[in-house]
C-alpha atoms as a PDB file:
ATOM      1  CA  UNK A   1      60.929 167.742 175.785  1.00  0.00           C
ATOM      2  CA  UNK A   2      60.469 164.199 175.249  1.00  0.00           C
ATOM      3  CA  UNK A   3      58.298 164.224 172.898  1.00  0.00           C
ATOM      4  CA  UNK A   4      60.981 166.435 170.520  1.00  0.00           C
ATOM      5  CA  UNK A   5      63.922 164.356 171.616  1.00  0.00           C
ATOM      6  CA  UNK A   6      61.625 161.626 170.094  1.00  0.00           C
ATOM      7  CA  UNK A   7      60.741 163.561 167.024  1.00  0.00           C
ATOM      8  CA  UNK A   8      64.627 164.574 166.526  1.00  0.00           C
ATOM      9  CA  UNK A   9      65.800 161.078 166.931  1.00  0.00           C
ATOM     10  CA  UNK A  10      62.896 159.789 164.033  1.00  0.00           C
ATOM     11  CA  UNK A  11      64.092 162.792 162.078  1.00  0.00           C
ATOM     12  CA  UNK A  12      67.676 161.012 162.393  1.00  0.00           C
ATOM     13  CA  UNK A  13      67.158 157.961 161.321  1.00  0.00           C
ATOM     14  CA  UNK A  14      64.549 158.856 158.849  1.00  0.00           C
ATOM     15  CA  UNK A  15      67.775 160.799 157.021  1.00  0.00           C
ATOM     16  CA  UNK A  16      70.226 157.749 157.298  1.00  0.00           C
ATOM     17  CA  UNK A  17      67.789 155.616 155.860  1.00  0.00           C
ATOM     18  CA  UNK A  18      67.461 158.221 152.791  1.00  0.00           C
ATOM     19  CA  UNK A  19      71.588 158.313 152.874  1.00  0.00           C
ATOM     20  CA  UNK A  20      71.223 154.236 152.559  1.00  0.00           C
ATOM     21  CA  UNK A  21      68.673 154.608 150.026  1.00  0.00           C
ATOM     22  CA  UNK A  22      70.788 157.370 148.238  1.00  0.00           C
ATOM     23  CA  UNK A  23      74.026 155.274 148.115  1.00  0.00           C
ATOM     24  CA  UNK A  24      75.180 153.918 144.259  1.00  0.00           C
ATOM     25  CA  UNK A  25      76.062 150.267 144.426  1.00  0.00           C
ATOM     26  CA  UNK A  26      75.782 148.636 140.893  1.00  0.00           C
ATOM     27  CA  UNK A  27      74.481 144.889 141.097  1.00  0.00           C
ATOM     28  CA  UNK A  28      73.412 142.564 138.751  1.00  0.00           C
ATOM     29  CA  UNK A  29      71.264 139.505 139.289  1.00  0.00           C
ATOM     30  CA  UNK A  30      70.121 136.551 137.091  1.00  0.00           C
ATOM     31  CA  UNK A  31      66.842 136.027 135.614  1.00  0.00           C
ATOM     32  CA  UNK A  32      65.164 133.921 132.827  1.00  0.00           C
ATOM     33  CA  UNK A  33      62.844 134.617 130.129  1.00  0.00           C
ATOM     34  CA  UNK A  34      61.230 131.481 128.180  1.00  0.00           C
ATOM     35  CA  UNK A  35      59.739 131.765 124.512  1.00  0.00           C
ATOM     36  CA  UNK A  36      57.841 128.598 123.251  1.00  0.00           C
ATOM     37  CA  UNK A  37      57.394 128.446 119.614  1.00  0.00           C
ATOM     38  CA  UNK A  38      54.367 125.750 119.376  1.00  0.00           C
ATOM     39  CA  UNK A  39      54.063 123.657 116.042  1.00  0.00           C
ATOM     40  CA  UNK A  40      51.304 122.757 114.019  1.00  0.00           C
ATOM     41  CA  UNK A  41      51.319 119.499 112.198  1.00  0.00           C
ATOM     42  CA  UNK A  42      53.044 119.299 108.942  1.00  0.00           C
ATOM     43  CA  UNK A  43      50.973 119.037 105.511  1.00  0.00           C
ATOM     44  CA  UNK A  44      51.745 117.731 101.897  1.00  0.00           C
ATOM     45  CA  UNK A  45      49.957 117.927  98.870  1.00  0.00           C
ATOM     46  CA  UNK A  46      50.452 116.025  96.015  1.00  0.00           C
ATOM     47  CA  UNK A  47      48.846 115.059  92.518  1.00  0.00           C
ATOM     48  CA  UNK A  48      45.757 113.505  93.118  1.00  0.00           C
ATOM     49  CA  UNK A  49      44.788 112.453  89.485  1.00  0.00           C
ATOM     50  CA  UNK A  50      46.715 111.384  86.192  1.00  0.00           C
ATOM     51  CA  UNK A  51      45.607 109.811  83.153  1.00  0.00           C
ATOM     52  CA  UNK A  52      48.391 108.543  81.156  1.00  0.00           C
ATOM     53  CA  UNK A  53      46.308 108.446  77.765  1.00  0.00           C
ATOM     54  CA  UNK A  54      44.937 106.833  75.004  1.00  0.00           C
ATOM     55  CA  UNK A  55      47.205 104.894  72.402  1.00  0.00           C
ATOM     56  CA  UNK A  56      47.185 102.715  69.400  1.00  0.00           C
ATOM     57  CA  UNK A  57      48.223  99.351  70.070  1.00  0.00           C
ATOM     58  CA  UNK A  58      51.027  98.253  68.489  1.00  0.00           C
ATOM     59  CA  UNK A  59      53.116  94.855  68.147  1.00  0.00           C
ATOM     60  CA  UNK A  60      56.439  96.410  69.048  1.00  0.00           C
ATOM     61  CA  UNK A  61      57.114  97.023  72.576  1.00  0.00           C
ATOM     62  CA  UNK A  62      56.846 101.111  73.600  1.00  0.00           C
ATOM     63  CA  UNK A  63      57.048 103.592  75.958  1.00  0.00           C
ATOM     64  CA  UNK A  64      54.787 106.578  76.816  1.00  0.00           C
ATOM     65  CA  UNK A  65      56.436 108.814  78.637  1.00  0.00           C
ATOM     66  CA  UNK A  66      55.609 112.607  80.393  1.00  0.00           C
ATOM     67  CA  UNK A  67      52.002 111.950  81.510  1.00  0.00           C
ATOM     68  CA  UNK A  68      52.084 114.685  84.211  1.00  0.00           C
ATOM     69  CA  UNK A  69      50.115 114.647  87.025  1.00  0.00           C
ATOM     70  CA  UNK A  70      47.284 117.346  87.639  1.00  0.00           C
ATOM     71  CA  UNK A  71      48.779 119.040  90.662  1.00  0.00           C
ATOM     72  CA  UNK A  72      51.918 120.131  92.324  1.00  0.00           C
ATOM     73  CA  UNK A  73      53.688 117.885  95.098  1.00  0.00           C
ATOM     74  CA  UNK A  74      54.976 119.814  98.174  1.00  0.00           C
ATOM     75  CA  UNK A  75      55.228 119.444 102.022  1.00  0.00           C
ATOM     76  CA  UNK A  76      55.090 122.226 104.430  1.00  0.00           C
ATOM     77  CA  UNK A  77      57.271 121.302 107.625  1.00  0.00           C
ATOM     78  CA  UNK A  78      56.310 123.207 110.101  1.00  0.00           C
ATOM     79  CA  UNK A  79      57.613 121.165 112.924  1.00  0.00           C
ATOM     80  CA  UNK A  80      60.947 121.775 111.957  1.00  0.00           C
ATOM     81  CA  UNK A  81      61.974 117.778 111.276  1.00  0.00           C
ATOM     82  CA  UNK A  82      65.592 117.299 110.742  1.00  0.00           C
ATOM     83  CA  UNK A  83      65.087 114.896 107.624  1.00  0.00           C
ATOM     84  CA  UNK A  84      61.618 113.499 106.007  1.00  0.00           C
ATOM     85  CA  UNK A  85      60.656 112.018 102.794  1.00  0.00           C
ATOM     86  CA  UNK A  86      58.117 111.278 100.254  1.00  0.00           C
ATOM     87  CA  UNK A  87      58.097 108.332  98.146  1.00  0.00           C
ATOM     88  CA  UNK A  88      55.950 107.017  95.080  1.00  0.00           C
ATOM     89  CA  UNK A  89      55.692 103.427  94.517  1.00  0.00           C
ATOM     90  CA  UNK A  90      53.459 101.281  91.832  1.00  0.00           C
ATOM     91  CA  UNK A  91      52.641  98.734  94.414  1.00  0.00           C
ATOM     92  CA  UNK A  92      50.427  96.918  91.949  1.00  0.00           C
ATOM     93  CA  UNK A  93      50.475  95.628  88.746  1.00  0.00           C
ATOM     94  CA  UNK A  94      48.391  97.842  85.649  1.00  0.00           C
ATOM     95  CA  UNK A  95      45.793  95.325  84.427  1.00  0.00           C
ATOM     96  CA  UNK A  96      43.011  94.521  82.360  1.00  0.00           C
ATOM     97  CA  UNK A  97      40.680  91.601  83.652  1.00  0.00           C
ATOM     98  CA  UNK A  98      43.716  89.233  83.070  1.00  0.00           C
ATOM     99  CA  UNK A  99      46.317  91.152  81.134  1.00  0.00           C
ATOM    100  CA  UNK A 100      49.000  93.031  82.737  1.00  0.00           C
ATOM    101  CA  UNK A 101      51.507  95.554  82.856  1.00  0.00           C
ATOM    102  CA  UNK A 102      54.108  94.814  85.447  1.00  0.00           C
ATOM    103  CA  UNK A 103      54.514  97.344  88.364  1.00  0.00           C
ATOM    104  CA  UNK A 104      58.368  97.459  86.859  1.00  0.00           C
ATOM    105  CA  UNK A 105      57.313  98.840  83.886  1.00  0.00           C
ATOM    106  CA  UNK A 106      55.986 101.941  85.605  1.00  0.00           C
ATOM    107  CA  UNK A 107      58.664 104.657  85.999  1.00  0.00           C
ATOM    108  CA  UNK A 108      58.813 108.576  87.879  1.00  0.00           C
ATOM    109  CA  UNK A 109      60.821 111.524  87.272  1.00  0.00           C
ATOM    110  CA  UNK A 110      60.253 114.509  89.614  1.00  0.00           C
ATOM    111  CA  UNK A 111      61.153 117.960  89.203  1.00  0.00           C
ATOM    112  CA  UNK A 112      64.349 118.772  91.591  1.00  0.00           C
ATOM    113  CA  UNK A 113      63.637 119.873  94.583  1.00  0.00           C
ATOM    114  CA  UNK A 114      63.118 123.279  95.251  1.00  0.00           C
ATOM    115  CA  UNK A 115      62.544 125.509  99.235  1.00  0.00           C
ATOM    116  CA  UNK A 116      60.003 127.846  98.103  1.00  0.00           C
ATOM    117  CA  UNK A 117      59.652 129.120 101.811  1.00  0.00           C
ATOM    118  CA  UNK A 118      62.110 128.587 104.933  1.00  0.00           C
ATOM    119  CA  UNK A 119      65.757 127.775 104.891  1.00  0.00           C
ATOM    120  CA  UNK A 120      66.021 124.002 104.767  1.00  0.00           C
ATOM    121  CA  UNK A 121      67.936 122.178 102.647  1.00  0.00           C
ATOM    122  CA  UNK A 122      67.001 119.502 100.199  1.00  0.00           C
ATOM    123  CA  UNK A 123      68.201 116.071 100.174  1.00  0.00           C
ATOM    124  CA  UNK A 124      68.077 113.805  96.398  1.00  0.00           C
ATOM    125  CA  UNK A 125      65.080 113.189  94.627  1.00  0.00           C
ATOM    126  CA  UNK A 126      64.299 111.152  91.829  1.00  0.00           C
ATOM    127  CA  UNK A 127      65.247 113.867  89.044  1.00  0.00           C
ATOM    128  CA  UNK A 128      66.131 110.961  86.556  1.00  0.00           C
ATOM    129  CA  UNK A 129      63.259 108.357  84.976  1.00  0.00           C
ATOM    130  CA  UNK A 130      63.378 105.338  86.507  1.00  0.00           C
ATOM    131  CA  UNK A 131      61.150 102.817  88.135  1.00  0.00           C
ATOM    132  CA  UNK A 132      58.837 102.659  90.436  1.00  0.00           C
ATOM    133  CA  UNK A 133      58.296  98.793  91.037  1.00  0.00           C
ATOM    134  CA  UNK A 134      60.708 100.018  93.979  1.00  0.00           C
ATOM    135  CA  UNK A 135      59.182 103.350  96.101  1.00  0.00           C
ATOM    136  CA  UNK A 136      61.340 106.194  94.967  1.00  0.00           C
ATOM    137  CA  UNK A 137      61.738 110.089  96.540  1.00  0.00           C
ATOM    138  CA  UNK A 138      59.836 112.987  95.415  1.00  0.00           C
ATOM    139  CA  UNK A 139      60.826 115.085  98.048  1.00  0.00           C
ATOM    140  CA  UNK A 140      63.116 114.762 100.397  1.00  0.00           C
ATOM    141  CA  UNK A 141      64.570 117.702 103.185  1.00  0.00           C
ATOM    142  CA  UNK A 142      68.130 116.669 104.652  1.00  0.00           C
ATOM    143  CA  UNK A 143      68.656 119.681 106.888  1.00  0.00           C
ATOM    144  CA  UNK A 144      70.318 119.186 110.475  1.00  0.00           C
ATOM    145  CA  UNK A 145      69.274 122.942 111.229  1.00  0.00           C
ATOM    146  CA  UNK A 146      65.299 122.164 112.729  1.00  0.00           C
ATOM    147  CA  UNK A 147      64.118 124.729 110.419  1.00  0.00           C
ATOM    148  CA  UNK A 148      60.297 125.346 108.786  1.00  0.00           C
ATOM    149  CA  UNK A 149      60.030 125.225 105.246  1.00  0.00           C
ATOM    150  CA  UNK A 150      58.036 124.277 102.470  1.00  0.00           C
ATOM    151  CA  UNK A 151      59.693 121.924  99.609  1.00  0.00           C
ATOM    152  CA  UNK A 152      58.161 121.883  96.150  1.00  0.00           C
ATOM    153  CA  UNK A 153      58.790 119.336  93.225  1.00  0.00           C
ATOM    154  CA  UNK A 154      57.182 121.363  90.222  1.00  0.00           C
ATOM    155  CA  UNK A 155      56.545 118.010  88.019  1.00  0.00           C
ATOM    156  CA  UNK A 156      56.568 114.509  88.557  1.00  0.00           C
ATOM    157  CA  UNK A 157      55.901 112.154  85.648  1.00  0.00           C
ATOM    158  CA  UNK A 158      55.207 108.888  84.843  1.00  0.00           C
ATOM    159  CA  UNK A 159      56.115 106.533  81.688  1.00  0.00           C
ATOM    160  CA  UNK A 160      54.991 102.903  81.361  1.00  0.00           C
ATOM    161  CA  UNK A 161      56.872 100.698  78.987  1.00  0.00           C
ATOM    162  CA  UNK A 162      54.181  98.749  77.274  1.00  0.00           C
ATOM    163  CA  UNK A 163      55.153  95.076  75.932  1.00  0.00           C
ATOM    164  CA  UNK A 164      55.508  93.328  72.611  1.00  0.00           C
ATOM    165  CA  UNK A 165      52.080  93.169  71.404  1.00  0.00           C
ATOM    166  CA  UNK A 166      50.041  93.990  75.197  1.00  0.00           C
ATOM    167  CA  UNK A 167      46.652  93.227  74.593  1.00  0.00           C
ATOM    168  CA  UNK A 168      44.262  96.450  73.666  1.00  0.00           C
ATOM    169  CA  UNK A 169      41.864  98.017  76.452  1.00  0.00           C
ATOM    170  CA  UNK A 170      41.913 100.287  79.584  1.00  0.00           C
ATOM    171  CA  UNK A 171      44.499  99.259  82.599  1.00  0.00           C
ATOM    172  CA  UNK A 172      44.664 100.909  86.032  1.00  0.00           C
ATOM    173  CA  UNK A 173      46.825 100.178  88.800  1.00  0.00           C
ATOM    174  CA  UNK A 174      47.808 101.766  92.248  1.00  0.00           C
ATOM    175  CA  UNK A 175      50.300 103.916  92.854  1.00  0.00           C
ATOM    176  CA  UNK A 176      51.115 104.433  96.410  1.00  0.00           C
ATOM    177  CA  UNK A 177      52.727 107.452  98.337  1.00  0.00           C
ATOM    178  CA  UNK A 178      54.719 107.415 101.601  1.00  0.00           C
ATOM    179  CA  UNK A 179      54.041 110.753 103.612  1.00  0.00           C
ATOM    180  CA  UNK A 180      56.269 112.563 105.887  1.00  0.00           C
ATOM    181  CA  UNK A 181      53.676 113.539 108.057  1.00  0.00           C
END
């Protein structure tokens, strides 16, 4: 007899628990998920190589202008920078033994800006010649959004305004470029 009276009473509380169990009470409770979205470092590319040309010397003062250099310039941010730029500078005079062509005389245009991947937006370039004794923007991003993207100037040129009567005979100079990464 005990030994039901101890079976019954298990078989009690064995059914209130499954009444507990059974019961609907909604509840919510708080939890977190996490997503890290890792960067790589950002990249640019830019004309490597330009030869402005060959030309008759002359006594009046010229210009050559549109001597185009042999690649694209872009960046690809994929950091997701708020602002960056790239600048071009002739930090050096273009010479010949002891002649020269002042760093002044050298000016850029670039092709305006354009987001060929992402949803940045560009900041001013320099889409108008002018020179490049000063370091002037080829590409510039002026977004406050921390996107990726890739900006792309097309073309950038160069003129050089060559003196009265500059002596004949090859000059090279540096230009230098400012990177955003």
């Amino acid at each position: 007899m005990k030994k039901f009276m101890k079976i019954g009473a298990l078989s009690l509380a064995l059914i209130a628990s499954l009444f507990l169990l059974n019961s609907t009470k909604a509840a919510t409770v708080g939890g977190s998920a996490t997503l890290d979205i890792t960067t790589t470092p950002g990249s640019c590319t830019y004309g490597t190589s330009l030869y402005i040309g060959t030309h008759a010397s002359q006594f009046a003062a010229f210009d050559i202008t549109g001597s185009n250099f042999l690649s694209s310039f872009y960046c690809v941010d994929t950091e997701g920078l708020n602002t960056w730029t790239m600048t071009m500078q002739a930090t050096d005079a273009l010479t010949n033994g002891s002649q020269t062509i002042p760093a002044a005389n050298v000016s850029m245009i670039a092709a305006t800006n354009q987001v060929t991947s992402g949803t940045c937006t560009t900041g001013a370039n320099q889409d108008t010649w002018a020179s490049i004794g000063t370091a002037k923007t080829i590409l510039n991003k002026a977004s406050a959004l921390n996107d990726i993207c890739t900006i792309t100037a097309s073309t950038v040129n160069l003129a050089v305004h060559i003196p009265t009567s500059q002596a004949v005979g090859t000059y090279t100079g540096t230009l230098s470029l400012v990177m955003p990464f």
